[in-house]
N, C-alpha and C. Protein backbone atom coordinates (compact mmCIF):
# COMPACT_ATOMS: atom_id res chain seq x y z
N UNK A 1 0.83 -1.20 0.00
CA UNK A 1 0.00 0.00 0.00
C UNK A 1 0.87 1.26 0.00
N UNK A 2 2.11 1.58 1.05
CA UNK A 2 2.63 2.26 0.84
C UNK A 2 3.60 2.11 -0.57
N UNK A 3 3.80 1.58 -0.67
CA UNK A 3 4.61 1.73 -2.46
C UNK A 3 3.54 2.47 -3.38
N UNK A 4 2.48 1.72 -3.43
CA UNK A 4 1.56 2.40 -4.54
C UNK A 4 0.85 4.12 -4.17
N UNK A 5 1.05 4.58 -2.93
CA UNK A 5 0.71 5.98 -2.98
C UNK A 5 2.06 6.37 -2.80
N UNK A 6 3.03 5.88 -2.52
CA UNK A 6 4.49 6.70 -2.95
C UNK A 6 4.59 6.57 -4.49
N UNK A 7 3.97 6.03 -4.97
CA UNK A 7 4.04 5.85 -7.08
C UNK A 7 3.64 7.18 -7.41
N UNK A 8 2.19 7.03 -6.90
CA UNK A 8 1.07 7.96 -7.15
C UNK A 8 2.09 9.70 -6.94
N UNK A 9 2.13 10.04 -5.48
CA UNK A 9 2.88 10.86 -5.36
C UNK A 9 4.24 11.44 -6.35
N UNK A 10 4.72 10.53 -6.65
CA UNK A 10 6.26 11.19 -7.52
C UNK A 10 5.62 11.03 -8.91
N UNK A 11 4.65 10.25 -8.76
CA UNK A 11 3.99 10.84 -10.61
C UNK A 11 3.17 11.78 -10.72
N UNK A 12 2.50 12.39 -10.24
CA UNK A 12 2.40 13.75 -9.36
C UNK A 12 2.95 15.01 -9.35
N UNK A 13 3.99 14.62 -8.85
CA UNK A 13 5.35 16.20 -9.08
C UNK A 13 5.66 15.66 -10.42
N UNK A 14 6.04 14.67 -11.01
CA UNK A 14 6.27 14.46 -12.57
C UNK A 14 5.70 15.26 -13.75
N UNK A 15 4.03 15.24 -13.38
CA UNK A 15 3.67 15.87 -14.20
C UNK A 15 3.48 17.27 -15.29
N UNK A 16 4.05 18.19 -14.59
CA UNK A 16 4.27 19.32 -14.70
C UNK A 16 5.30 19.19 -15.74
N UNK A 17 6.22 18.59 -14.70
CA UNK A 17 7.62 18.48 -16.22
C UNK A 17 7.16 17.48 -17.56
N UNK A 18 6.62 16.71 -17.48
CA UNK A 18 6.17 15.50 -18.61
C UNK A 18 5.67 16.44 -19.30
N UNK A 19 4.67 17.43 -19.06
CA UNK A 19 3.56 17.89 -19.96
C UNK A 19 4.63 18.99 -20.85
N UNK A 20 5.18 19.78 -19.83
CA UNK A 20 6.05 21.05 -20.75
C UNK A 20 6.71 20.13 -21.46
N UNK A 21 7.94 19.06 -21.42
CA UNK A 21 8.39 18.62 -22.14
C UNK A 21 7.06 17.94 -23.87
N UNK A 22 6.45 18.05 -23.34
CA UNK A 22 5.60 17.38 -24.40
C UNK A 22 5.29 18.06 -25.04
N UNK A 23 4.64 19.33 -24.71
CA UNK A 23 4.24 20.65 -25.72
C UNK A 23 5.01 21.35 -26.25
N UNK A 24 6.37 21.03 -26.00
CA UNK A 24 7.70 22.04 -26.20
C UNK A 24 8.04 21.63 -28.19
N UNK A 25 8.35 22.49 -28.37
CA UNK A 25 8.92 22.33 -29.95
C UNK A 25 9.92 22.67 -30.00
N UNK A 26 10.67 21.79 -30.25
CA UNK A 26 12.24 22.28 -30.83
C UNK A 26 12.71 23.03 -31.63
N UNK A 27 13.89 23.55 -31.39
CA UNK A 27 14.39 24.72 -31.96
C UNK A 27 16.40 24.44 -32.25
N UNK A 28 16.99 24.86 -33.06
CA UNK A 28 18.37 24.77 -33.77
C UNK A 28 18.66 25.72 -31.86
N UNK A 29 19.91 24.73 -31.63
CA UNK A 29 20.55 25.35 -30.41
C UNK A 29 20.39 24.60 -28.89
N UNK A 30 19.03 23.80 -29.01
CA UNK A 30 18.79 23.02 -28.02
C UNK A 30 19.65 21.83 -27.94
N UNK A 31 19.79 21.17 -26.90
CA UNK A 31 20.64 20.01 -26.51
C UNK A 31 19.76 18.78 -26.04
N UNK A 32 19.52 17.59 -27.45
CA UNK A 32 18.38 16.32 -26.52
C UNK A 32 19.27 15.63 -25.94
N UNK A 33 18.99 14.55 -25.29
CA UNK A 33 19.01 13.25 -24.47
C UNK A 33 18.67 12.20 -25.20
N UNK A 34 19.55 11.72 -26.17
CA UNK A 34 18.92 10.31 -26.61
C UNK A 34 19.35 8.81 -25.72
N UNK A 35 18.57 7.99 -26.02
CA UNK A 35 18.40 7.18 -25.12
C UNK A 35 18.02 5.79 -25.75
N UNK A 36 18.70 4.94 -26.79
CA UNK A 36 18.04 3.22 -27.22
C UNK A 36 18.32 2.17 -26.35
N UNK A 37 16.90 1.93 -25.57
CA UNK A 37 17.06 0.46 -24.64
C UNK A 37 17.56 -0.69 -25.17
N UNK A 38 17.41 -0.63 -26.73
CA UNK A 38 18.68 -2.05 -26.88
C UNK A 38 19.50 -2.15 -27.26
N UNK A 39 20.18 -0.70 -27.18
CA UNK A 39 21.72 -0.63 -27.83
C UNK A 39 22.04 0.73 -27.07
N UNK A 40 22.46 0.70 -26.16
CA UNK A 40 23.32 1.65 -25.08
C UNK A 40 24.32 2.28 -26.05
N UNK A 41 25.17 1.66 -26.79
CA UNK A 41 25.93 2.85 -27.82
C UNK A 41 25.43 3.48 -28.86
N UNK A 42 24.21 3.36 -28.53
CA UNK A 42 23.44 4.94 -29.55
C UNK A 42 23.19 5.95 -28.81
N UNK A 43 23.45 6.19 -27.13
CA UNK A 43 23.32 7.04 -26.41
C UNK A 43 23.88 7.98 -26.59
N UNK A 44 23.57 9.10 -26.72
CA UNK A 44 24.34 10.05 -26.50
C UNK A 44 23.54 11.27 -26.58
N UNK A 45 24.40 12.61 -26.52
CA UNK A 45 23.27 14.27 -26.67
C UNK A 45 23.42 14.31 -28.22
N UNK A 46 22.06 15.27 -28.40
CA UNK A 46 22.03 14.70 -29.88
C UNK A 46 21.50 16.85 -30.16
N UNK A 47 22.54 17.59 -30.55
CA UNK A 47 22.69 18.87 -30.52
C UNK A 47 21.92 19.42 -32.02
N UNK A 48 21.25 20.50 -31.86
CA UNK A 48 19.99 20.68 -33.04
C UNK A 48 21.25 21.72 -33.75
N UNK A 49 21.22 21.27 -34.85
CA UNK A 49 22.46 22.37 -36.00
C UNK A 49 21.10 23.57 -36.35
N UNK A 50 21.51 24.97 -36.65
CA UNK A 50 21.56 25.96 -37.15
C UNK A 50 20.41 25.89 -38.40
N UNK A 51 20.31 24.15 -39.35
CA UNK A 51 19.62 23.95 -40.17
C UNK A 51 18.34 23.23 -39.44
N UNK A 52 18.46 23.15 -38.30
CA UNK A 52 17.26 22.37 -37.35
C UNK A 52 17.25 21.06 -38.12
N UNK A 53 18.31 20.08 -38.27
CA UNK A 53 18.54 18.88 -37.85
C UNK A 53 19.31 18.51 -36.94
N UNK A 54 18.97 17.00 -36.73
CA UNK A 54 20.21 16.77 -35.76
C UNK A 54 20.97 14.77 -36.41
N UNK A 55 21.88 15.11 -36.18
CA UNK A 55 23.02 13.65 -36.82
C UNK A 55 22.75 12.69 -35.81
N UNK A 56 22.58 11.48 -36.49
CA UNK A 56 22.58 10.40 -36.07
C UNK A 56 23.40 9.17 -36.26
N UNK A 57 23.66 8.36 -35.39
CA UNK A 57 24.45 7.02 -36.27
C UNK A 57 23.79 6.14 -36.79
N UNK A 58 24.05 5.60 -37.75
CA UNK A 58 23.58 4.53 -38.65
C UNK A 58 22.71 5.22 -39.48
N UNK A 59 21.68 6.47 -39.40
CA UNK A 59 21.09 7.07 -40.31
C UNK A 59 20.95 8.47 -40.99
N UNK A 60 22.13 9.26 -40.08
CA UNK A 60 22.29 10.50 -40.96
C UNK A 60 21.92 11.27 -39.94
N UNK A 61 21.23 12.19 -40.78
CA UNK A 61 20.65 13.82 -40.32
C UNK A 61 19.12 14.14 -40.82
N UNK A 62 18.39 13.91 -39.40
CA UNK A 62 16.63 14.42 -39.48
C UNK A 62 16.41 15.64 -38.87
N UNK A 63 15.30 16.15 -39.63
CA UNK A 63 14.78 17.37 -39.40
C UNK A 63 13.78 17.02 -37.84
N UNK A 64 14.63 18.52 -37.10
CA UNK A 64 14.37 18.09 -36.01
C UNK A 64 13.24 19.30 -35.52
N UNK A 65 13.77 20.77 -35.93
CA UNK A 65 13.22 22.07 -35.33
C UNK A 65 11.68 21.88 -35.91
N UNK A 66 10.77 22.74 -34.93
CA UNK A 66 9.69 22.73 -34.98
C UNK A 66 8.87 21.30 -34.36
N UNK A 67 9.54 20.21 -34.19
CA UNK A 67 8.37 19.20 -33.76
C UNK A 67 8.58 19.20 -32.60
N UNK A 68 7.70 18.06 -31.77
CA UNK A 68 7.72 17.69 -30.20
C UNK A 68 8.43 17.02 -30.05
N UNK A 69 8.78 16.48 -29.43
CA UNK A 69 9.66 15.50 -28.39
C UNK A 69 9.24 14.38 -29.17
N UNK A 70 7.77 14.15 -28.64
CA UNK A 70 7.17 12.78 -29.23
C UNK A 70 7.35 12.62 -30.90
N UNK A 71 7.27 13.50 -31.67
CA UNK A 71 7.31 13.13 -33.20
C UNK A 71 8.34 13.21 -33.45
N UNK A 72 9.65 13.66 -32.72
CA UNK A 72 11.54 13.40 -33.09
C UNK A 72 10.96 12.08 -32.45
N UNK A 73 10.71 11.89 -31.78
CA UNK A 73 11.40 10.52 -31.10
C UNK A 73 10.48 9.01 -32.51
N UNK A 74 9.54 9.56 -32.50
CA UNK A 74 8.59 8.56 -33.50
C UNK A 74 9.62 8.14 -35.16
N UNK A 75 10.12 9.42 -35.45
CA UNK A 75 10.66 9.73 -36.36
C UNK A 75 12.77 9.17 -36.27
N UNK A 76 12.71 9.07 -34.99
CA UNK A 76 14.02 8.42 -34.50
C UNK A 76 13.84 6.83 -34.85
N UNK A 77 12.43 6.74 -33.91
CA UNK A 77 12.55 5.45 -34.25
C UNK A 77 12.14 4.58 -35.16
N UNK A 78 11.61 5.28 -36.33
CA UNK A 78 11.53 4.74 -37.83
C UNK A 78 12.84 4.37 -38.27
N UNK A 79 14.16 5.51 -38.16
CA UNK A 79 14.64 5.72 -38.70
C UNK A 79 15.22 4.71 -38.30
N UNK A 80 15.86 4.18 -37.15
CA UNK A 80 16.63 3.29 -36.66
C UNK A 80 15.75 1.99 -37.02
N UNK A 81 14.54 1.53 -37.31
CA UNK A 81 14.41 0.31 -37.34
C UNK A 81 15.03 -0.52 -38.19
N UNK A 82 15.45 -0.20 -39.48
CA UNK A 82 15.94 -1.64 -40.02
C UNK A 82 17.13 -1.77 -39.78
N UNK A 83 17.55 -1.63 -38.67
CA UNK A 83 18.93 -1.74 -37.85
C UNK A 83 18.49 -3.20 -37.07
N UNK A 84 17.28 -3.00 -36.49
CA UNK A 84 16.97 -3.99 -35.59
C UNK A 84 16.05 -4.83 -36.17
N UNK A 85 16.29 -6.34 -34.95
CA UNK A 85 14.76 -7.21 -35.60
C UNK A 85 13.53 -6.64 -35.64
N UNK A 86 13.36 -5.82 -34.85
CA UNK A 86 12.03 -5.39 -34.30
C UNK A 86 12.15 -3.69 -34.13
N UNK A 87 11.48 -2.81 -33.95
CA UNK A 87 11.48 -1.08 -33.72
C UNK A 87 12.17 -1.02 -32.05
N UNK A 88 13.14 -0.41 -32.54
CA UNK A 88 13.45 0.06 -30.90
C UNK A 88 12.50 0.57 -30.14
N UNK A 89 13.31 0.79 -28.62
CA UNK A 89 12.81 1.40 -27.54
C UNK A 89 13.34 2.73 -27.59
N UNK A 90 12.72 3.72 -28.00
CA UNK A 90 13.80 5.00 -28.39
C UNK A 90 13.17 6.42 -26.67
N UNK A 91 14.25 6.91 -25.84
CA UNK A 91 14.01 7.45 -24.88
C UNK A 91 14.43 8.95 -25.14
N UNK A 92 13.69 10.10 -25.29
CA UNK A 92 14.27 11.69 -25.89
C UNK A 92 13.91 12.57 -24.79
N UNK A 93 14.60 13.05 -24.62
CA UNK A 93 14.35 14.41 -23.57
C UNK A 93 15.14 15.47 -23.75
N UNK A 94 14.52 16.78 -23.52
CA UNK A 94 15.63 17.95 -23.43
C UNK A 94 16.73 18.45 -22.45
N UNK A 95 17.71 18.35 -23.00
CA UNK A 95 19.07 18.26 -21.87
C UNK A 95 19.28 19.62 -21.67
N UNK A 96 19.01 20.68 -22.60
CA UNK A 96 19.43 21.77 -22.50
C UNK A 96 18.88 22.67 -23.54
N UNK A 97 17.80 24.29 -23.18
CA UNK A 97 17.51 24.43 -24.20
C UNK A 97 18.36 25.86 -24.50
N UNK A 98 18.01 26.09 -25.56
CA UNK A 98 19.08 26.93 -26.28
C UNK A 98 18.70 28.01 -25.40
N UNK A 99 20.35 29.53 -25.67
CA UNK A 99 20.48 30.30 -24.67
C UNK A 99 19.10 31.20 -25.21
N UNK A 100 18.95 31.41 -26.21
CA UNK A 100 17.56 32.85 -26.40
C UNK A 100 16.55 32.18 -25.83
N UNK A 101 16.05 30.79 -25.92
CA UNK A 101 14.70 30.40 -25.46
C UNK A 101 14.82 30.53 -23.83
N UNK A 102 15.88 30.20 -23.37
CA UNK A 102 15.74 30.40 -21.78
C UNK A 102 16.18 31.37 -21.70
N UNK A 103 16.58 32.58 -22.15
CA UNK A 103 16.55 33.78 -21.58
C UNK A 103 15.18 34.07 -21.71
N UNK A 104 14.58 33.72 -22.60
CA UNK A 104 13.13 34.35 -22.79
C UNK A 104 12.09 34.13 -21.71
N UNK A 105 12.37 32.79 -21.53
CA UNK A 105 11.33 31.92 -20.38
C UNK A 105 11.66 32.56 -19.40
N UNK A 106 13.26 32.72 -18.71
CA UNK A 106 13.27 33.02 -17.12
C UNK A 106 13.26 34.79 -17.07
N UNK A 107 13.11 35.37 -18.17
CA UNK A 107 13.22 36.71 -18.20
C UNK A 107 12.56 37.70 -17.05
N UNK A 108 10.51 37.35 -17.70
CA UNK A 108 9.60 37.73 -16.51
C UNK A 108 10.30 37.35 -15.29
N UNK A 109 10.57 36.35 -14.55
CA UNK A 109 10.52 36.20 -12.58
C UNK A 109 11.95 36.82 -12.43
N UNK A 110 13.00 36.70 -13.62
CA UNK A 110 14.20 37.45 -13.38
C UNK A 110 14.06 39.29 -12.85
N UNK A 111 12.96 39.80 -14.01
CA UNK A 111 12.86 40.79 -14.06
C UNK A 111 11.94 41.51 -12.74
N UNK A 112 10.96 40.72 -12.44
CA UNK A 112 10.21 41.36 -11.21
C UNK A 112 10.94 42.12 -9.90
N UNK A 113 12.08 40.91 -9.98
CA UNK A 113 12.59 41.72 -9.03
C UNK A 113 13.04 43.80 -8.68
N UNK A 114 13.39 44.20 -9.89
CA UNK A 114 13.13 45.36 -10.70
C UNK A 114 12.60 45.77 -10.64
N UNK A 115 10.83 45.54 -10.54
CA UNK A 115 9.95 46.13 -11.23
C UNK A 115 9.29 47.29 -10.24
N UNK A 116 9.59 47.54 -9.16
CA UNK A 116 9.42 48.45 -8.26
C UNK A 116 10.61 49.55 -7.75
N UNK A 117 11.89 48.72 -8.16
CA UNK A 117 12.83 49.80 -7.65
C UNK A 117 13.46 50.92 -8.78
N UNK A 118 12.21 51.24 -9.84
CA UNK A 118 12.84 52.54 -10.01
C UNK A 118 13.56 51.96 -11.58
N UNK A 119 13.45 51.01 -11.66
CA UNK A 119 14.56 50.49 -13.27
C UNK A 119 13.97 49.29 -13.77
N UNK A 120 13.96 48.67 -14.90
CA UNK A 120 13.77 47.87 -15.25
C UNK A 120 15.25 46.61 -15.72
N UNK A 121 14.49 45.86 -16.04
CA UNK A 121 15.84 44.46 -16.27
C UNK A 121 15.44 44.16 -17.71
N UNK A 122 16.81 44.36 -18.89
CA UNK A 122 16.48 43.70 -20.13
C UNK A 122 17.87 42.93 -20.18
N UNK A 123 17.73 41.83 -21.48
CA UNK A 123 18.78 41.60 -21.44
C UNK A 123 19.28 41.29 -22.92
N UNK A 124 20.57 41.29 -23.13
CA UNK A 124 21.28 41.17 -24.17
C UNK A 124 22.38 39.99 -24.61
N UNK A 125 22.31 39.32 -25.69
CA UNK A 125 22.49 38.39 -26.51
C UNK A 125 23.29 38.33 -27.33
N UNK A 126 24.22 37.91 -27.97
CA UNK A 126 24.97 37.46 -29.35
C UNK A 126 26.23 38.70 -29.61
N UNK A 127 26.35 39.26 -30.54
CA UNK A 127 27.06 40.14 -30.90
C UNK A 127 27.10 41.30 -30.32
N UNK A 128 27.20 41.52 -28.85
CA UNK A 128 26.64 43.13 -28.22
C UNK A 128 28.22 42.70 -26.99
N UNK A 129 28.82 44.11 -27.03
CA UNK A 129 29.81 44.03 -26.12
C UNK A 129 29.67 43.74 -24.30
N UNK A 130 28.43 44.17 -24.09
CA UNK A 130 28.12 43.97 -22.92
C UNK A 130 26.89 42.76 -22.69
N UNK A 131 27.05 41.69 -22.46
CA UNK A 131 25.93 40.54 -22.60
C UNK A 131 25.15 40.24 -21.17
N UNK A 132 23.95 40.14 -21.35
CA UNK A 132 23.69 39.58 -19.72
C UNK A 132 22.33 40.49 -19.32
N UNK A 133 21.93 40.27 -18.64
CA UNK A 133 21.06 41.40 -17.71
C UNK A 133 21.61 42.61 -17.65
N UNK A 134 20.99 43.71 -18.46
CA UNK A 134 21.69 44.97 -18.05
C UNK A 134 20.60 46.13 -17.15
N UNK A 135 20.14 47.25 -16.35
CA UNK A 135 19.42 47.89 -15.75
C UNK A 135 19.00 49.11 -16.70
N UNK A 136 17.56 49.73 -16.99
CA UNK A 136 17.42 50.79 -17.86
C UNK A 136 16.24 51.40 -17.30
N UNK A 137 16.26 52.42 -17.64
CA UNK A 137 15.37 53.57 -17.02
C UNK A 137 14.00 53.16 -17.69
N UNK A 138 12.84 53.86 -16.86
CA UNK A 138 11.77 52.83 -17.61
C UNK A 138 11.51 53.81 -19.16
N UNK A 139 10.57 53.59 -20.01
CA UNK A 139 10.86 54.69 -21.42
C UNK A 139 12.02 54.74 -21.90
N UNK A 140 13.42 53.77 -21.94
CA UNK A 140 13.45 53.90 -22.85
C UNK A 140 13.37 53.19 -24.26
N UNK A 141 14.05 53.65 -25.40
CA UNK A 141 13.70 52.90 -26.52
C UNK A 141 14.60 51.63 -27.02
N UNK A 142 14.62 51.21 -27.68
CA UNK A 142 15.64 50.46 -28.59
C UNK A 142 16.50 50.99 -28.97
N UNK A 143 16.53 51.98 -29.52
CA UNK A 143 17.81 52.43 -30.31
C UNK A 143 18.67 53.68 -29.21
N UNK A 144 17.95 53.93 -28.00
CA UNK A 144 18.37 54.82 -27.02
C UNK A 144 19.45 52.83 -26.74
N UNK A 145 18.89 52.18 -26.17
CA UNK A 145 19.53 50.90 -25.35
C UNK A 145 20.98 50.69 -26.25
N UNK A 146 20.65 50.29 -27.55
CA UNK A 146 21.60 50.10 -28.34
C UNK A 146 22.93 51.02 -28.09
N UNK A 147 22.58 52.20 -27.93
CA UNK A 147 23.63 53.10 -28.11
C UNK A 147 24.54 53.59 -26.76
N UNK A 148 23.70 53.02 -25.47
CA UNK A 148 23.97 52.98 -24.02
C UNK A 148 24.04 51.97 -24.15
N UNK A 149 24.70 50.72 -24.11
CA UNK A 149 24.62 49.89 -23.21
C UNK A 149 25.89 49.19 -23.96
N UNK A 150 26.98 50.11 -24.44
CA UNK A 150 28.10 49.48 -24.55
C UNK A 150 28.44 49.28 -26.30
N UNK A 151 27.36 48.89 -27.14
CA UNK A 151 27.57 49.27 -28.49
C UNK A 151 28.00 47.29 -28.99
N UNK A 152 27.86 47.28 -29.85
CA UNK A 152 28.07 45.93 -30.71
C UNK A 152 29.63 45.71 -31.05
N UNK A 153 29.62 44.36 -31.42
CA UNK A 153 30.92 44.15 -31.55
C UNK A 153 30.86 44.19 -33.08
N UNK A 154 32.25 44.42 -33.97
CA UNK A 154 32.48 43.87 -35.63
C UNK A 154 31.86 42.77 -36.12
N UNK A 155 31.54 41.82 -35.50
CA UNK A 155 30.72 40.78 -36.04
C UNK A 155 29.35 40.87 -36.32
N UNK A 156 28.73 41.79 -35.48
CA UNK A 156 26.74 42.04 -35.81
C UNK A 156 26.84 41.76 -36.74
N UNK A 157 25.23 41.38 -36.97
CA UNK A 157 24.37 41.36 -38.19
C UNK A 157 23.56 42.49 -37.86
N UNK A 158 23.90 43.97 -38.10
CA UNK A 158 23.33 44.82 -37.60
C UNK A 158 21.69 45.20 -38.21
N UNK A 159 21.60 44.41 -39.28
CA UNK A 159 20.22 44.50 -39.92
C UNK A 159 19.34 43.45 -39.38
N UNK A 160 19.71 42.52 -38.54
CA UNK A 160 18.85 41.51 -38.38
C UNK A 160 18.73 41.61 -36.59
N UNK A 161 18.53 42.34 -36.05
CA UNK A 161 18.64 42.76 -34.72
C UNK A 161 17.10 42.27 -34.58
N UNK A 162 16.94 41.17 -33.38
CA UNK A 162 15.46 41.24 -32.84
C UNK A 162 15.17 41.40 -31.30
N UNK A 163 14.33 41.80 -31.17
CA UNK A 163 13.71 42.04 -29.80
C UNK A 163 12.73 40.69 -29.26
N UNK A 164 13.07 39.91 -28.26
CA UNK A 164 11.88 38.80 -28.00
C UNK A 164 11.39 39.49 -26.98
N UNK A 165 9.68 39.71 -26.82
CA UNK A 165 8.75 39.81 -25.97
C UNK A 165 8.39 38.82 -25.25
N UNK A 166 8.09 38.51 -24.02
CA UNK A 166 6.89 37.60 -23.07
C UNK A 166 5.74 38.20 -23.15
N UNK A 167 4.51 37.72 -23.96
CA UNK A 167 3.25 38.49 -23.82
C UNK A 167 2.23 38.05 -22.41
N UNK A 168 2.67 38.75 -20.88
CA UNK A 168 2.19 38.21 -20.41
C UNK A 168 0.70 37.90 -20.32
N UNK A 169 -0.07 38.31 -21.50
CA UNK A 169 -1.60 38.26 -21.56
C UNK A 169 -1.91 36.95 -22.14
N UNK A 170 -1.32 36.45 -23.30
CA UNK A 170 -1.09 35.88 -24.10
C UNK A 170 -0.47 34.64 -23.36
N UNK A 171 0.68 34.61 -22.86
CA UNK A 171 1.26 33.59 -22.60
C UNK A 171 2.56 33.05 -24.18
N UNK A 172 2.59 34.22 -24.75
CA UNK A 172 3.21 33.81 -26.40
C UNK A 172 4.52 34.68 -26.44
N UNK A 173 5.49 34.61 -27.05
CA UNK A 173 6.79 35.36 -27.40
C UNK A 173 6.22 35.98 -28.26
N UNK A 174 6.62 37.39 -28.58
CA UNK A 174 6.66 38.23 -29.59
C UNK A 174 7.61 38.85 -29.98
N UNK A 175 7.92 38.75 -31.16
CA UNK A 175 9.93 39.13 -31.74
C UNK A 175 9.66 40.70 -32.72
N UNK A 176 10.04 41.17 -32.57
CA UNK A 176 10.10 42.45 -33.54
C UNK A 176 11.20 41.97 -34.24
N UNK A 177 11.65 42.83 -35.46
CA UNK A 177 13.04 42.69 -36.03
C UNK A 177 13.58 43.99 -36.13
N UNK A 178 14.25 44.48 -36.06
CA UNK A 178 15.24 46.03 -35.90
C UNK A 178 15.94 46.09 -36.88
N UNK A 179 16.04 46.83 -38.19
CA UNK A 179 17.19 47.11 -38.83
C UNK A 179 18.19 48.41 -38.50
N UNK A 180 18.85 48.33 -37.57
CA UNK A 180 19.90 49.41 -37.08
C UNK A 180 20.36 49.74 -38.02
N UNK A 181 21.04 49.15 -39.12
CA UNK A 181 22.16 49.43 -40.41
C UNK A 181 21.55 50.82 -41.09
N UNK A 182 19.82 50.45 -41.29
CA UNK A 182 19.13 51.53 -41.90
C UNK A 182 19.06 52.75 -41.31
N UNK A 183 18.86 52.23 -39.97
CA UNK A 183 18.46 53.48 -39.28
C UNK A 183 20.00 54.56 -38.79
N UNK A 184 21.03 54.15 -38.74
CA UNK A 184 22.37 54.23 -39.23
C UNK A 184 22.73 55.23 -40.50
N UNK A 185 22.07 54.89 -41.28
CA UNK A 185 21.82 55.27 -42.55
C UNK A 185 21.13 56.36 -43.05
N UNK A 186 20.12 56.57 -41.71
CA UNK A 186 19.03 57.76 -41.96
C UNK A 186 17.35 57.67 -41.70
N UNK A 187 17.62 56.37 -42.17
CA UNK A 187 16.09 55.93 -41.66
C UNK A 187 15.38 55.99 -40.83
N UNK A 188 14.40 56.28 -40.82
CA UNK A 188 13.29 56.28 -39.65
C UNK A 188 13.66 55.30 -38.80
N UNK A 189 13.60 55.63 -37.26
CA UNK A 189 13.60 54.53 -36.16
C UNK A 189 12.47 54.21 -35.58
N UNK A 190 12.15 53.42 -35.99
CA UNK A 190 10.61 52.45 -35.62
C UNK A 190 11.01 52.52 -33.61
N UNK A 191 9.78 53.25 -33.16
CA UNK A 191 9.83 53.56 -32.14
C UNK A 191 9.19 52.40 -31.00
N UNK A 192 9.99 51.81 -30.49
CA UNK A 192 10.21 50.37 -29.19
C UNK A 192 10.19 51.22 -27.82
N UNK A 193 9.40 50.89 -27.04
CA UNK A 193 9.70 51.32 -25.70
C UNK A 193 9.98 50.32 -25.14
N UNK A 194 11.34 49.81 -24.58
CA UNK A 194 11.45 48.45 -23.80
C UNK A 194 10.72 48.16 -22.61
N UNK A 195 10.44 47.04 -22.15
CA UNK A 195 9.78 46.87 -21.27
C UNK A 195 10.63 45.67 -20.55
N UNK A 196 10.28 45.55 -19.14
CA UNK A 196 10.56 44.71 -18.10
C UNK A 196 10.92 43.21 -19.09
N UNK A 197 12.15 42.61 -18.70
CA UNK A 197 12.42 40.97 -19.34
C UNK A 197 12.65 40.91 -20.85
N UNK A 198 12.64 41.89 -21.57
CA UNK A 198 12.76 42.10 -23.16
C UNK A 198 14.28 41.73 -23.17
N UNK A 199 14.37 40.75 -24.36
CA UNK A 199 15.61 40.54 -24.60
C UNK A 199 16.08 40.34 -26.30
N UNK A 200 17.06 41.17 -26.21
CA UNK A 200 17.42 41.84 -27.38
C UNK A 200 18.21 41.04 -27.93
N UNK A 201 18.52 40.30 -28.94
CA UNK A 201 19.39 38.98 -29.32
C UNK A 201 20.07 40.03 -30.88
N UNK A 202 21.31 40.04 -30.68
CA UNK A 202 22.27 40.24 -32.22
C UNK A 202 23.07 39.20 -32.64
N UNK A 203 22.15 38.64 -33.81
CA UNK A 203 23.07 37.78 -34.09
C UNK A 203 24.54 37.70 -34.86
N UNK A 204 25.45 36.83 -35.14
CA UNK A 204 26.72 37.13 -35.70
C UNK A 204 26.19 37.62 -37.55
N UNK A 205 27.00 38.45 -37.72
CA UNK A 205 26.58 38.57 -39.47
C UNK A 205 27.45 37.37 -40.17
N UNK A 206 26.77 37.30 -41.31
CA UNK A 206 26.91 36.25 -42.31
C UNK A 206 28.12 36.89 -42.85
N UNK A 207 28.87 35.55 -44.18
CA UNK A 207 30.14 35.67 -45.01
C UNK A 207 29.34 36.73 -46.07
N UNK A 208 30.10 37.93 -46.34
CA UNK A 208 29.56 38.95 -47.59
C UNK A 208 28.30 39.95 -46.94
N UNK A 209 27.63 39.75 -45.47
CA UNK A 209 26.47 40.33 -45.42
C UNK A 209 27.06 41.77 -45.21
């Protein structure tokens, strides 16, 4: 009796994590957990490339970004069957998710702390000299932040600059895209008021961009 409500119990606190892992969609940057119960040397982390696949042994490279857990893993284990007599036991989980998606997620409870003393918390990503949680007055803009908060390194992709939102109404990310290069240039600056947990990602520029 006590075994079976100690089951009950730790499947219980399980749930929470089972379900996010289940609704979660992958993305180029995340780190899985693979796992074949009848062949232990197919174990290993199985890292999402830039093209949102990820390499495998014995069958290459599947498109990984955008699905669940459950349809990589369905799709794992097609792939691996005529390896075996029978369809593996194939085990997937997320080991690690990429740095923009968890800055995005822990942004809000990071930022509350802030949200009364007078400043807000954004943070910054990829090609920007100063990376991390930085402190900003509330009002201001994007292109005020850009120009305070230390300036980009030679590598930007200064045209492809995005902003990720937490919509806390919504429960949804919302990304603007920023072309600085233009606005550099003369262009109108599309007017951003940052807000609490906004995180500003520059990515590296491309060969010729």
């Amino acid at each position: 009796m006590f075994r079976t409500l100690l089951g009950l119990a730790l499947a219980l606190l399980l749930v929470p994590s089972a379900w996010a892992q289940s609704s979660y969609r992958i993305q180029p940057g995340d780190s899985l957990q693979m796992e074949v119960l009848e062949d232990p040397s197919l174990n290993r982390s199985l890292l999402v490339l830039p093209d949102g696949s990820v390499s495998l042994p014995l069958v290459g490279s599947i498109k990984a970004s955008g699905k669940s857990l459950n349809a990589l893993r369905s799709a794992i284990t097609s792939a691996l069957a005529s390896n075996f007599a029978s369809p593996p036991t194939v085990y997937l989980s997320v080991g690690q998710l990429n740095a923009i998606t968890s800055a995005v997620n822990n942004a809000a409870a990071q930022a509350a702390a802030a949200r009364y003393s007078g400043s807000m918390s954004v943070f910054a990503l990829g090609e920007v000299n100063n990376q991390g949680k930085i402190a900003v007055e509330p009002g201001v803009t994007l292109l005020q932040f850009l120009a305070e908060s230390g300036g980009l390194t030679k590598f930007a992709a200064t045209k492809r600059i995005l902003l990720r939102r937490h919509d806390h109404k919504t429960g949804k990310e919302i990304v603007y895209k920023y072309n600085y290069k233009a606005v550099q240039s003369g262009a109108d600056a599309p007017m951003i008021v940052l807000q609490d947990g906004d995180v500003i990602v520059v990515p590296e520029r491309k060969l010729f961009e």
